[in-house]
PDBML (XML) file of the C-alpha atoms, coordinates in Angstrom:
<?xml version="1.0" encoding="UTF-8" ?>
<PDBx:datablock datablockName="MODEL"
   xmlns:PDBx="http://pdbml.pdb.org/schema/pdbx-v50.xsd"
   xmlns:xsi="http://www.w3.org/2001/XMLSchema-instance"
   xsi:schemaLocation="http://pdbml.pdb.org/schema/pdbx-v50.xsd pdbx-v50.xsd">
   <PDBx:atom_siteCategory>
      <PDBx:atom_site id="1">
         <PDBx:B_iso_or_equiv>0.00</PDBx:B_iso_or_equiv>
         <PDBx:Cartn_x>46.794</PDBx:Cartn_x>
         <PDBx:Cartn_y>22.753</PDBx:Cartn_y>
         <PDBx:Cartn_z>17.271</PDBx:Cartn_z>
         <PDBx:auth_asym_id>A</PDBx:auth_asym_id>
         <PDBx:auth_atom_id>CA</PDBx:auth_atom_id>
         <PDBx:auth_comp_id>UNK</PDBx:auth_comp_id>
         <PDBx:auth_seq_id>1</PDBx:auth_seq_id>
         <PDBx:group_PDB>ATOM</PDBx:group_PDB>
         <PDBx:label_alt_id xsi:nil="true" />
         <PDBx:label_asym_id>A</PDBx:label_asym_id>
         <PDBx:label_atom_id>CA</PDBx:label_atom_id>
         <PDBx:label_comp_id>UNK</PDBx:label_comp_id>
         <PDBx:label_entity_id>1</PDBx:label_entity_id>
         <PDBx:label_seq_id>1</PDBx:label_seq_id>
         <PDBx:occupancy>1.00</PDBx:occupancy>
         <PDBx:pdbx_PDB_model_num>1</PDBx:pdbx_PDB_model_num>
         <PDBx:type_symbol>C</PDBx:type_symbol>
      </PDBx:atom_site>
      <PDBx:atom_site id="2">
         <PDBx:B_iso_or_equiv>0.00</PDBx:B_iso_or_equiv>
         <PDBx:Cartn_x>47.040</PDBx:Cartn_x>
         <PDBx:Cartn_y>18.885</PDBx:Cartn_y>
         <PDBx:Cartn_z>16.755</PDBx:Cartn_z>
         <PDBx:auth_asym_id>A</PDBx:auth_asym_id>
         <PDBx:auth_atom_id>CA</PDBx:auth_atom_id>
         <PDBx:auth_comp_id>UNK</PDBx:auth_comp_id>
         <PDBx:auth_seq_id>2</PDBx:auth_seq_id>
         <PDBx:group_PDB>ATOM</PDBx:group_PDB>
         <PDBx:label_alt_id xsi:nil="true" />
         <PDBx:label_asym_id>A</PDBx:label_asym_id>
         <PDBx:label_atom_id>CA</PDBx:label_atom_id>
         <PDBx:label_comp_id>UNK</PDBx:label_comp_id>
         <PDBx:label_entity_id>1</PDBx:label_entity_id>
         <PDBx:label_seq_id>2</PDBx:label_seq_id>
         <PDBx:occupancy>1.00</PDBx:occupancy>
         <PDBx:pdbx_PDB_model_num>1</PDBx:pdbx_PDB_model_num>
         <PDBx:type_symbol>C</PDBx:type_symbol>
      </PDBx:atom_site>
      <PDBx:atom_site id="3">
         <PDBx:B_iso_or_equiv>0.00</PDBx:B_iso_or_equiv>
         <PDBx:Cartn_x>46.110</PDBx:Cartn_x>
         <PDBx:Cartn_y>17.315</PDBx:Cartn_y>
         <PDBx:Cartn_z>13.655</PDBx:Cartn_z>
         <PDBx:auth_asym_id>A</PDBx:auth_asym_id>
         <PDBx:auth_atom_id>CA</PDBx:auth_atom_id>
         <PDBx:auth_comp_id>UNK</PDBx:auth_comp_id>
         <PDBx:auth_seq_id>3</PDBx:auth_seq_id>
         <PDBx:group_PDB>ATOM</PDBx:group_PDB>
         <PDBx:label_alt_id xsi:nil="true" />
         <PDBx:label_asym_id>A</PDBx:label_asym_id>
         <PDBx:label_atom_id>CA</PDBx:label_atom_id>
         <PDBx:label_comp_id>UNK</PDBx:label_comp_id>
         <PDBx:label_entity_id>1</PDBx:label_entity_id>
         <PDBx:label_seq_id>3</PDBx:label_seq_id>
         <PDBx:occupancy>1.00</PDBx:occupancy>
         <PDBx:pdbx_PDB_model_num>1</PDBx:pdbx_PDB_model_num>
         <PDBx:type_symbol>C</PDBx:type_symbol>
      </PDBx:atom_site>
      <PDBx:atom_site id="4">
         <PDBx:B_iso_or_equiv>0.00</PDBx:B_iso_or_equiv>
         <PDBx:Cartn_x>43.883</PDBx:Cartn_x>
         <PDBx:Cartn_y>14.891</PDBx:Cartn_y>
         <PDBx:Cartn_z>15.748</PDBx:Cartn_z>
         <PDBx:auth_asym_id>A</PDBx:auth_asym_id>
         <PDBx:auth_atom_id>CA</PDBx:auth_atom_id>
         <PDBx:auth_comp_id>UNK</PDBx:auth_comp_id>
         <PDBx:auth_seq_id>4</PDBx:auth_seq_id>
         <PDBx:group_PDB>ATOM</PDBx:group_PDB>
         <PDBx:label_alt_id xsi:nil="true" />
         <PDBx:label_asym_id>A</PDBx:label_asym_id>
         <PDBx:label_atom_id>CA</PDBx:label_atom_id>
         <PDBx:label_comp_id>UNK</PDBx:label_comp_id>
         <PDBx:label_entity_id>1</PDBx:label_entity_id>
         <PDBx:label_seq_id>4</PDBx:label_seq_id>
         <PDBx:occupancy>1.00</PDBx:occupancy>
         <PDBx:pdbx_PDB_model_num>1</PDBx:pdbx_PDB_model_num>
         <PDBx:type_symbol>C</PDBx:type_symbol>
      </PDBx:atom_site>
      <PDBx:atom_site id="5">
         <PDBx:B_iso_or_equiv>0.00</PDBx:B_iso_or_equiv>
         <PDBx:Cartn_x>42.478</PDBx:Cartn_x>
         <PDBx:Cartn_y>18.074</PDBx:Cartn_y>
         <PDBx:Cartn_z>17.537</PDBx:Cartn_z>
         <PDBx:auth_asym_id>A</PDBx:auth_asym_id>
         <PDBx:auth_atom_id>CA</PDBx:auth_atom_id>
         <PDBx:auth_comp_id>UNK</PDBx:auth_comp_id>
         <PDBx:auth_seq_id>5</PDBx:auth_seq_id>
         <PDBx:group_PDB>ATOM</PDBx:group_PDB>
         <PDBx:label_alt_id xsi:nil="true" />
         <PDBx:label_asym_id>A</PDBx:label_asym_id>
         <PDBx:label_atom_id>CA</PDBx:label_atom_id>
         <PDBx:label_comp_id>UNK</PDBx:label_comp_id>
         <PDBx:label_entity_id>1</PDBx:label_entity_id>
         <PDBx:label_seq_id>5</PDBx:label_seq_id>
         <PDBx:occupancy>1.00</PDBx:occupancy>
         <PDBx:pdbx_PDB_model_num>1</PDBx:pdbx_PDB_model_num>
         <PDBx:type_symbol>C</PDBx:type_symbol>
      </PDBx:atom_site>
      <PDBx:atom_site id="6">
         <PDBx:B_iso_or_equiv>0.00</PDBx:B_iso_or_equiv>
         <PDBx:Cartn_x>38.210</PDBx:Cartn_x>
         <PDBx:Cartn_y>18.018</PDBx:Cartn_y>
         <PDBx:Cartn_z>16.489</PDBx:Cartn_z>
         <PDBx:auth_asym_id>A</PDBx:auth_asym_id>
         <PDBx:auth_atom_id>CA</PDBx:auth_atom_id>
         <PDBx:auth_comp_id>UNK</PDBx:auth_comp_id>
         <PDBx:auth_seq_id>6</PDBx:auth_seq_id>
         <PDBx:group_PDB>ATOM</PDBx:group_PDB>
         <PDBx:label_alt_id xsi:nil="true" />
         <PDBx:label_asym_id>A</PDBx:label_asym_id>
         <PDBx:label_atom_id>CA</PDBx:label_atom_id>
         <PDBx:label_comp_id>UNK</PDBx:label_comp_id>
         <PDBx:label_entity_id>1</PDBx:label_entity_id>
         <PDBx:label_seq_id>6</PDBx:label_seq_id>
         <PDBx:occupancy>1.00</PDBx:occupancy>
         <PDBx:pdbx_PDB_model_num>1</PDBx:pdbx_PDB_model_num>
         <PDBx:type_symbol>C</PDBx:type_symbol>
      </PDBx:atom_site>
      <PDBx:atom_site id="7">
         <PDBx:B_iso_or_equiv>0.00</PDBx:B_iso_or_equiv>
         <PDBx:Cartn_x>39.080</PDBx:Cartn_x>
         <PDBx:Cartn_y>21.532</PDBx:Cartn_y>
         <PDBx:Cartn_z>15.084</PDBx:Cartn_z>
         <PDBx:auth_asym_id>A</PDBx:auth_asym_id>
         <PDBx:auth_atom_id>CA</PDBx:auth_atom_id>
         <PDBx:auth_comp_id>UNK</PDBx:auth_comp_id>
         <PDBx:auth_seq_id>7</PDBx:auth_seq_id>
         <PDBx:group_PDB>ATOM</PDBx:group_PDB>
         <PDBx:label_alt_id xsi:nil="true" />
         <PDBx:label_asym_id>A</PDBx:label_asym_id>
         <PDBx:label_atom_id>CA</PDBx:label_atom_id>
         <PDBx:label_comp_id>UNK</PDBx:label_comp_id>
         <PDBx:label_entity_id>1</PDBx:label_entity_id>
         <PDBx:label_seq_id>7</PDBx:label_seq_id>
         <PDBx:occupancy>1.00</PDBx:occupancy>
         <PDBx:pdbx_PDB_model_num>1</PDBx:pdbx_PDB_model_num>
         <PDBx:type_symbol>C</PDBx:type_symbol>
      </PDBx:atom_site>
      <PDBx:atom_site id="8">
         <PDBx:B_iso_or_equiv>0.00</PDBx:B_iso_or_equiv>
         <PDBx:Cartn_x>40.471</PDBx:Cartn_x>
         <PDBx:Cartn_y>19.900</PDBx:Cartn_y>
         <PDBx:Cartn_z>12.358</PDBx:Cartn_z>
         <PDBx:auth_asym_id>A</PDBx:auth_asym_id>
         <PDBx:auth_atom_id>CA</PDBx:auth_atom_id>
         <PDBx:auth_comp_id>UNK</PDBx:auth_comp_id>
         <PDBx:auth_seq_id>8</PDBx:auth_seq_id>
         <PDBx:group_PDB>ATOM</PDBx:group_PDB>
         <PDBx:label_alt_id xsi:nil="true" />
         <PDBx:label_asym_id>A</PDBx:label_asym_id>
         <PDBx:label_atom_id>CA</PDBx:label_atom_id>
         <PDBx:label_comp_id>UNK</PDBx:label_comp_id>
         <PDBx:label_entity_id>1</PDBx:label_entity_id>
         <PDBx:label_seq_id>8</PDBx:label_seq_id>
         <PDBx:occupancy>1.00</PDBx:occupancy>
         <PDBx:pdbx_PDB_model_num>1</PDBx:pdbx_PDB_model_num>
         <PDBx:type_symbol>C</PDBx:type_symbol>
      </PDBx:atom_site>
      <PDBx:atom_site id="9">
         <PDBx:B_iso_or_equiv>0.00</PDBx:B_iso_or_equiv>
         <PDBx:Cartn_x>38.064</PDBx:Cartn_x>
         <PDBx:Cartn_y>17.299</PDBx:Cartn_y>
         <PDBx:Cartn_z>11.518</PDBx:Cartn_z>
         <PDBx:auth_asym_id>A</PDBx:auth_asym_id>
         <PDBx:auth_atom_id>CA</PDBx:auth_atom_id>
         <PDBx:auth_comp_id>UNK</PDBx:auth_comp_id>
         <PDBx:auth_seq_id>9</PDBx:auth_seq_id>
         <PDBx:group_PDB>ATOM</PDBx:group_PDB>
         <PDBx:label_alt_id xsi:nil="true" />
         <PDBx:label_asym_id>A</PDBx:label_asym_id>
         <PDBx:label_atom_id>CA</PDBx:label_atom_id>
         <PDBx:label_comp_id>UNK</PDBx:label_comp_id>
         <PDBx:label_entity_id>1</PDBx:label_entity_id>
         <PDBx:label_seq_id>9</PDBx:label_seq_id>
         <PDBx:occupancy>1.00</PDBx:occupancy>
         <PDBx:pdbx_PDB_model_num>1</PDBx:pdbx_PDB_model_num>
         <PDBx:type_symbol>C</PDBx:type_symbol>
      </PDBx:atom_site>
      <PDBx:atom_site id="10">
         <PDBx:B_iso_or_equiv>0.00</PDBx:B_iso_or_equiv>
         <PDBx:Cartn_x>35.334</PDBx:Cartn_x>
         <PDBx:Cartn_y>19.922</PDBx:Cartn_y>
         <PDBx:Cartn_z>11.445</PDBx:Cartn_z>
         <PDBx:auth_asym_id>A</PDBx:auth_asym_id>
         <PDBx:auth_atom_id>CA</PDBx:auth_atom_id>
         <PDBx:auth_comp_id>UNK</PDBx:auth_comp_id>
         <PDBx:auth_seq_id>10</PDBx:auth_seq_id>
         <PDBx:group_PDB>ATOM</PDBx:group_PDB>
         <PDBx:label_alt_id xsi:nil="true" />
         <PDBx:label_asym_id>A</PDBx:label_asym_id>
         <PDBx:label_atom_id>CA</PDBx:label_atom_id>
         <PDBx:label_comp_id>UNK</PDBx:label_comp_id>
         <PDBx:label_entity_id>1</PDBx:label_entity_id>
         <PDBx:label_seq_id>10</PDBx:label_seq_id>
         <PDBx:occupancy>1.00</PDBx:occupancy>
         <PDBx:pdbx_PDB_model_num>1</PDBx:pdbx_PDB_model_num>
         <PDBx:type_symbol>C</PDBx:type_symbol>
      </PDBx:atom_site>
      <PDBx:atom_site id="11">
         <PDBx:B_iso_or_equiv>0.00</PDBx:B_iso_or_equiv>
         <PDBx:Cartn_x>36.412</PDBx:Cartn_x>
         <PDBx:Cartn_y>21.454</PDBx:Cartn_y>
         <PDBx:Cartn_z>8.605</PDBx:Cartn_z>
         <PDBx:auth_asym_id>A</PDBx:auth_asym_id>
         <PDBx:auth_atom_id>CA</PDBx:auth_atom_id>
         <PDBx:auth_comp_id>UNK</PDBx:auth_comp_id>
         <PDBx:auth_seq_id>11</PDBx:auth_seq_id>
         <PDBx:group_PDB>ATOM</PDBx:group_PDB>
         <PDBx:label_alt_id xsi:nil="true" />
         <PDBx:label_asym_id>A</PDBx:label_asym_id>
         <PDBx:label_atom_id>CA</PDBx:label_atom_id>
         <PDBx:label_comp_id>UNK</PDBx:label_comp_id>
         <PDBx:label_entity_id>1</PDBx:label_entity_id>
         <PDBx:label_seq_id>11</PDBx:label_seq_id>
         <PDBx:occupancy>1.00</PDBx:occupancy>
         <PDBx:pdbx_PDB_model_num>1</PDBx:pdbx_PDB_model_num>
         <PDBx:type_symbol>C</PDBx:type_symbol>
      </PDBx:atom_site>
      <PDBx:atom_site id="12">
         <PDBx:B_iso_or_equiv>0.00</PDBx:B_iso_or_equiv>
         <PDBx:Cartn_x>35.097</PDBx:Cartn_x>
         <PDBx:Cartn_y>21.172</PDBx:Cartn_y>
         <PDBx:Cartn_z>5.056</PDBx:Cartn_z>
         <PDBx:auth_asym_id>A</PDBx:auth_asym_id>
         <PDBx:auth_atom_id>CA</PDBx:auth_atom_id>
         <PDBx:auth_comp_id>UNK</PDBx:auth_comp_id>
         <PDBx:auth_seq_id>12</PDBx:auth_seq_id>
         <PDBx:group_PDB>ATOM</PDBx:group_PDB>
         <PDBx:label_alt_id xsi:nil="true" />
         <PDBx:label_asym_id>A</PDBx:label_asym_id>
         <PDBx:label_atom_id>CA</PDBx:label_atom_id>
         <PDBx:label_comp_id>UNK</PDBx:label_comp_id>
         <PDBx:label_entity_id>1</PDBx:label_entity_id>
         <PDBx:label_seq_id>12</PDBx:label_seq_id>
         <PDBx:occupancy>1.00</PDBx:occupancy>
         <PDBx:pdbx_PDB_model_num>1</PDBx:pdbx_PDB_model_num>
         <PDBx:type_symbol>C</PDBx:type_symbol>
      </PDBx:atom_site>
      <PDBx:atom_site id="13">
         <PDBx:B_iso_or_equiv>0.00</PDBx:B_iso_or_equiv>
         <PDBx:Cartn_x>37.547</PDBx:Cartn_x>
         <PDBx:Cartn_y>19.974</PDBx:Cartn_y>
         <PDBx:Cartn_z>3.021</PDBx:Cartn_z>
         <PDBx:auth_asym_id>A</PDBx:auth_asym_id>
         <PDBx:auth_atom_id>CA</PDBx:auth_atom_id>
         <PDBx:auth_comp_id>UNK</PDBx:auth_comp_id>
         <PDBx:auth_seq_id>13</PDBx:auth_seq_id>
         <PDBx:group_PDB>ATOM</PDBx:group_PDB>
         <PDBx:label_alt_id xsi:nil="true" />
         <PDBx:label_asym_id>A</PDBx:label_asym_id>
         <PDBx:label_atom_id>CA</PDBx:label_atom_id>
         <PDBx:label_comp_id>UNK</PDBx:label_comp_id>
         <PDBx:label_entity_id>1</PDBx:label_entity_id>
         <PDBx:label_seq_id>13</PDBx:label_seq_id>
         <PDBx:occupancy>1.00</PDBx:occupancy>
         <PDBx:pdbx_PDB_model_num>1</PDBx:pdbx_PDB_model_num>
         <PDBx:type_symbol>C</PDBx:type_symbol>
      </PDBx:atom_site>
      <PDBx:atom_site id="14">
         <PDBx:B_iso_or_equiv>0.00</PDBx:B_iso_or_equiv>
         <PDBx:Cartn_x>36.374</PDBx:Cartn_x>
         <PDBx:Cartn_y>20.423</PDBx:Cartn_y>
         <PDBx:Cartn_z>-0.890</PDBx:Cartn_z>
         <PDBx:auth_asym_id>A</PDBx:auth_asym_id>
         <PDBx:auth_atom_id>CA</PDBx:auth_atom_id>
         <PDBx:auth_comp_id>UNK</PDBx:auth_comp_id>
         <PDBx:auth_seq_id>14</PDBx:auth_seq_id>
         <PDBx:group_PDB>ATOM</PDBx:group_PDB>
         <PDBx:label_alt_id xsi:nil="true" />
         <PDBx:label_asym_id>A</PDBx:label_asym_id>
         <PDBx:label_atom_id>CA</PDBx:label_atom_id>
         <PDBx:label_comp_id>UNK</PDBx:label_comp_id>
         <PDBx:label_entity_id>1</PDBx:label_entity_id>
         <PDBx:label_seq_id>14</PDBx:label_seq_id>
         <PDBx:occupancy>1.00</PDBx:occupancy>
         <PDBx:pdbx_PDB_model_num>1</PDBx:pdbx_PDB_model_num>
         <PDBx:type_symbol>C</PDBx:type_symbol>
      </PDBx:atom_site>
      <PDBx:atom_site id="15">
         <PDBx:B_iso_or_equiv>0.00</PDBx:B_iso_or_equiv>
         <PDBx:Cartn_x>37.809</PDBx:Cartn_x>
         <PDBx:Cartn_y>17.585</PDBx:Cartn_y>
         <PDBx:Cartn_z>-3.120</PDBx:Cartn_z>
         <PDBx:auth_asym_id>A</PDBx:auth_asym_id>
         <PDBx:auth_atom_id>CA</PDBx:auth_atom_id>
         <PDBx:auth_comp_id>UNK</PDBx:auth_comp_id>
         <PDBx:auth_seq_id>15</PDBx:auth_seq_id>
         <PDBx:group_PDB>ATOM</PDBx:group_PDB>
         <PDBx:label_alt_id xsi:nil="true" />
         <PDBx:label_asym_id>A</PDBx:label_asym_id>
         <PDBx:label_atom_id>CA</PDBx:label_atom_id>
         <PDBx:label_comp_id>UNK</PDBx:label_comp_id>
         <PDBx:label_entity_id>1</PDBx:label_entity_id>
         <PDBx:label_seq_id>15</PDBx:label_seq_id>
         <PDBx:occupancy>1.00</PDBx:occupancy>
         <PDBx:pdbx_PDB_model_num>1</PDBx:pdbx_PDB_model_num>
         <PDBx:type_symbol>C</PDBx:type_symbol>
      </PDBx:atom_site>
      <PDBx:atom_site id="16">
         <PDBx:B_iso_or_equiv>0.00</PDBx:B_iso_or_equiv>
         <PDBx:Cartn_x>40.084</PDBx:Cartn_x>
         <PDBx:Cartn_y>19.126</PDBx:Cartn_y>
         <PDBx:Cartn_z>-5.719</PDBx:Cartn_z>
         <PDBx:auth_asym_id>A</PDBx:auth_asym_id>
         <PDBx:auth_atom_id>CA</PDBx:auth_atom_id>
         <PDBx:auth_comp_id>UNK</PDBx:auth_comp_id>
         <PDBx:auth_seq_id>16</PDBx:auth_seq_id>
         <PDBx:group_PDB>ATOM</PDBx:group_PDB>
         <PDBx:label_alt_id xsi:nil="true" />
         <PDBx:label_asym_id>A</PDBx:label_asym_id>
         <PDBx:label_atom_id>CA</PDBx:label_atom_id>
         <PDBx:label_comp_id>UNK</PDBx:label_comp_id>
         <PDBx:label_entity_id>1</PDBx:label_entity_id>
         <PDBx:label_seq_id>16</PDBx:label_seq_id>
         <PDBx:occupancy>1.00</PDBx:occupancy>
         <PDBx:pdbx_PDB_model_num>1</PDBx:pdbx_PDB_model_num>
         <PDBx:type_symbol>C</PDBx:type_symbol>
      </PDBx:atom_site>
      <PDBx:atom_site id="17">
         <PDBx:B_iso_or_equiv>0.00</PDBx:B_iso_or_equiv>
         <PDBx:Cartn_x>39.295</PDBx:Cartn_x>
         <PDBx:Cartn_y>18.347</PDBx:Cartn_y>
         <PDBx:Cartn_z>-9.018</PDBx:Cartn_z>
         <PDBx:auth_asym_id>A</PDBx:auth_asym_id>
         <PDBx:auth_atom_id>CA</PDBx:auth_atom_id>
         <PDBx:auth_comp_id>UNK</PDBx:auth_comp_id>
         <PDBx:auth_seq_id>17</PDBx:auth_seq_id>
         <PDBx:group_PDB>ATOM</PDBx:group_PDB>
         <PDBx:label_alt_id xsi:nil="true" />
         <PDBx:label_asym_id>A</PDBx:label_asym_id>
         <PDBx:label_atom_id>CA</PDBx:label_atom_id>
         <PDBx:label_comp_id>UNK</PDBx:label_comp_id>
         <PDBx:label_entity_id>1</PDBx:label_entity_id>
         <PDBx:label_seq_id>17</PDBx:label_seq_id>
         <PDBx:occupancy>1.00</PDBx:occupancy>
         <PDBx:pdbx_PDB_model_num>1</PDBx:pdbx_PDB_model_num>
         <PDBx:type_symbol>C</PDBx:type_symbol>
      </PDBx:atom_site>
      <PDBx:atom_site id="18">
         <PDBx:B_iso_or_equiv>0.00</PDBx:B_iso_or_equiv>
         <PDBx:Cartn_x>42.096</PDBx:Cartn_x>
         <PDBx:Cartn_y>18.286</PDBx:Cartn_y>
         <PDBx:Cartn_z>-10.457</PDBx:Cartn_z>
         <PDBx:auth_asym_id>A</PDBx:auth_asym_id>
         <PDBx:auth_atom_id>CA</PDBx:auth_atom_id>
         <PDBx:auth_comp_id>UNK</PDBx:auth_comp_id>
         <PDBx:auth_seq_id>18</PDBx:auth_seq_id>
         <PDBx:group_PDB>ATOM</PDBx:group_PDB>
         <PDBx:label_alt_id xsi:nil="true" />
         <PDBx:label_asym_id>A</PDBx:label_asym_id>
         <PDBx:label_atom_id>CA</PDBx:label_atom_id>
         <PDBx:label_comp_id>UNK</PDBx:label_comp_id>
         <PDBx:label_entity_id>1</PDBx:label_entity_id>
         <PDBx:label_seq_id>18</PDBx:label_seq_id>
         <PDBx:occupancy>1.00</PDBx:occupancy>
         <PDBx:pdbx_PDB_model_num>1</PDBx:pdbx_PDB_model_num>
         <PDBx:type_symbol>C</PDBx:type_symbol>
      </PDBx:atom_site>
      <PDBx:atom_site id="19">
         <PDBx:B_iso_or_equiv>0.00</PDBx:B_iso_or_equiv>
         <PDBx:Cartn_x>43.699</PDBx:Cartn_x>
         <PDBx:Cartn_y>15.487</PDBx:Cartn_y>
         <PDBx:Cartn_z>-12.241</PDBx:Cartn_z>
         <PDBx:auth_asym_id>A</PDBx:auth_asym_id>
         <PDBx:auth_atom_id>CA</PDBx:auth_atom_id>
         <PDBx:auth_comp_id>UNK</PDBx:auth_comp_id>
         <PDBx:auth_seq_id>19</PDBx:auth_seq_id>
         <PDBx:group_PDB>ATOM</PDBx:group_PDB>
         <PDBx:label_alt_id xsi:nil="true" />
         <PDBx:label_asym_id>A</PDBx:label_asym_id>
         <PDBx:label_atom_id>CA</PDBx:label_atom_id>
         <PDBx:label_comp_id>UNK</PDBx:label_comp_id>
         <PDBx:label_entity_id>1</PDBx:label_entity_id>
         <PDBx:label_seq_id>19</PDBx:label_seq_id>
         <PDBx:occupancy>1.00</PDBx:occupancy>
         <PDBx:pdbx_PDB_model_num>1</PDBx:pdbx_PDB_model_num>
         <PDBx:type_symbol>C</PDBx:type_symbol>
      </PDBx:atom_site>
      <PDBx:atom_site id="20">
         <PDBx:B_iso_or_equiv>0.00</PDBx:B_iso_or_equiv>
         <PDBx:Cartn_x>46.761</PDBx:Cartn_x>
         <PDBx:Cartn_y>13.474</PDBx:Cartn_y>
         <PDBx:Cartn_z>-11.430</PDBx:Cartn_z>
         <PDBx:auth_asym_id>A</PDBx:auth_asym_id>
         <PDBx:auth_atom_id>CA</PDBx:auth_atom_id>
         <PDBx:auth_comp_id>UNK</PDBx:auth_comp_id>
         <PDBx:auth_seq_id>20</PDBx:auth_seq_id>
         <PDBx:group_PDB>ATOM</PDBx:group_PDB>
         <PDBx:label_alt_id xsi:nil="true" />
         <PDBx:label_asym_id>A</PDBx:label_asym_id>
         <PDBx:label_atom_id>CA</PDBx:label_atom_id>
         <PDBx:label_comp_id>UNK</PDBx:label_comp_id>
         <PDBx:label_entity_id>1</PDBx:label_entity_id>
         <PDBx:label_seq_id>20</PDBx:label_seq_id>
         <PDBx:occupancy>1.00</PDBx:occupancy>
         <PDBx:pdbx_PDB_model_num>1</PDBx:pdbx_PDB_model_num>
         <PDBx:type_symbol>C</PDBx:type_symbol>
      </PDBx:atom_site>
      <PDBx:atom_site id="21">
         <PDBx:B_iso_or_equiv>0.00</PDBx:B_iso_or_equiv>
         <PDBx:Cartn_x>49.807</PDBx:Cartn_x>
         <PDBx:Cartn_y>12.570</PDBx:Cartn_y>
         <PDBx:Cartn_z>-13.496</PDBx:Cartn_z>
         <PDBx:auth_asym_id>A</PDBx:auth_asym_id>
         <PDBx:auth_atom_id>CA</PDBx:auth_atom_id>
         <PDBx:auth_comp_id>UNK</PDBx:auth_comp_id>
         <PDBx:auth_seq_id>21</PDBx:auth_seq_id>
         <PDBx:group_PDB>ATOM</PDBx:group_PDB>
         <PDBx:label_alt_id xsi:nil="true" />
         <PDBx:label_asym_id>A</PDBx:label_asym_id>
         <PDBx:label_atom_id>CA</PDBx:label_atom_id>
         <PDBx:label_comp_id>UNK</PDBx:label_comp_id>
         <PDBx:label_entity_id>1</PDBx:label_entity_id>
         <PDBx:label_seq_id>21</PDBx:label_seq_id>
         <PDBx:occupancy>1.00</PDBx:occupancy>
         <PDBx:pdbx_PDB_model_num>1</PDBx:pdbx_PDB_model_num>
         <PDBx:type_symbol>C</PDBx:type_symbol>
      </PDBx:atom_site>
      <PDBx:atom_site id="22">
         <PDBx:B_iso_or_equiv>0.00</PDBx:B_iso_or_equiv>
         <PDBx:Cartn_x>52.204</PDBx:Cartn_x>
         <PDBx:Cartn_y>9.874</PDBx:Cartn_y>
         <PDBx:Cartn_z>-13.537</PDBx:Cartn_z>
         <PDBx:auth_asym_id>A</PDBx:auth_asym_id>
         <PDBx:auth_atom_id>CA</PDBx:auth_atom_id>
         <PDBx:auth_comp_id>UNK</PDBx:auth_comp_id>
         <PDBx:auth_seq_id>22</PDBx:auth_seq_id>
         <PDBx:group_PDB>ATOM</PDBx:group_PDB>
         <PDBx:label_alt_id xsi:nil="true" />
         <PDBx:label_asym_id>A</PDBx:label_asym_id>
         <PDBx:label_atom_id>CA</PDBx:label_atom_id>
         <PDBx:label_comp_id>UNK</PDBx:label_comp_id>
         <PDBx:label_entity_id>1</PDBx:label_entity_id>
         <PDBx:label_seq_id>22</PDBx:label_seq_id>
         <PDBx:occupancy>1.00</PDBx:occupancy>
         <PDBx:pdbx_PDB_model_num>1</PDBx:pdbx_PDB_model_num>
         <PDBx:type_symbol>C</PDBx:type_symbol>
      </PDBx:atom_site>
      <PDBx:atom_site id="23">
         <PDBx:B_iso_or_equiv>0.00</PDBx:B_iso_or_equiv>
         <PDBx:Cartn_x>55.441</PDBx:Cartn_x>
         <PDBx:Cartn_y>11.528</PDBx:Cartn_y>
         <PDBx:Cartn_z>-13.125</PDBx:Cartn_z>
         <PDBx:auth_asym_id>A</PDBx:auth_asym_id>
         <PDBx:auth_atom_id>CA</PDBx:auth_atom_id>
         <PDBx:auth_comp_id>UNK</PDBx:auth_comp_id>
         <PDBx:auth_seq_id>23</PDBx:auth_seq_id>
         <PDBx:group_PDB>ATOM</PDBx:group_PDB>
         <PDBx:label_alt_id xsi:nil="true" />
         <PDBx:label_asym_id>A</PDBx:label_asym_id>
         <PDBx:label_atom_id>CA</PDBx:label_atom_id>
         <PDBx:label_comp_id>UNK</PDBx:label_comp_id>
         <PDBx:label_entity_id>1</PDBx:label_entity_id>
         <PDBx:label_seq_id>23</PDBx:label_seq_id>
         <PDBx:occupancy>1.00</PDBx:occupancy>
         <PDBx:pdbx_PDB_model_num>1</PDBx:pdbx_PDB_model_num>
         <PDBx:type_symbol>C</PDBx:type_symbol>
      </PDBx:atom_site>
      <PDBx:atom_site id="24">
         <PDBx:B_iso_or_equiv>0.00</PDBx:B_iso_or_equiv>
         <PDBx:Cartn_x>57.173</PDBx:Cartn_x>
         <PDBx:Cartn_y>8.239</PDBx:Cartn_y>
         <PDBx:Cartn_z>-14.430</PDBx:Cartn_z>
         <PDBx:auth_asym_id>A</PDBx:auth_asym_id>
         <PDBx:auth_atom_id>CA</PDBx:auth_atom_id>
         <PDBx:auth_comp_id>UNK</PDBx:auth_comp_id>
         <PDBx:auth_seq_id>24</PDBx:auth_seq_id>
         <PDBx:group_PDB>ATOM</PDBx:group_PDB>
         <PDBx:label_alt_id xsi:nil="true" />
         <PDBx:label_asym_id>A</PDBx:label_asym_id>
         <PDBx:label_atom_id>CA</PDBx:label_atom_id>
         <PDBx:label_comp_id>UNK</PDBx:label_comp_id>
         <PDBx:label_entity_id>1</PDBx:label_entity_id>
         <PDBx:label_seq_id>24</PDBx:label_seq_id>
         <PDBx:occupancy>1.00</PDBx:occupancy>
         <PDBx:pdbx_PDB_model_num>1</PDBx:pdbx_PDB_model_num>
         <PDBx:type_symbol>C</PDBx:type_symbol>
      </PDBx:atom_site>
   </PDBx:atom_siteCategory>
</PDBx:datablock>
């Protein structure tokens, strides 16, 4: 499948929580 396909966009995507670095 396409990433444009609707099967994509009507999944739940959960936010991840976990934090970012600089890697500088």
């Amino acid at each position: 499948i396409l990433m444009s396909d609707p099967l994509v966009f009507s999944m739940n995507v959960h936010p991840s929580q976990e934090p970012f670095v600089d890697l500088v």
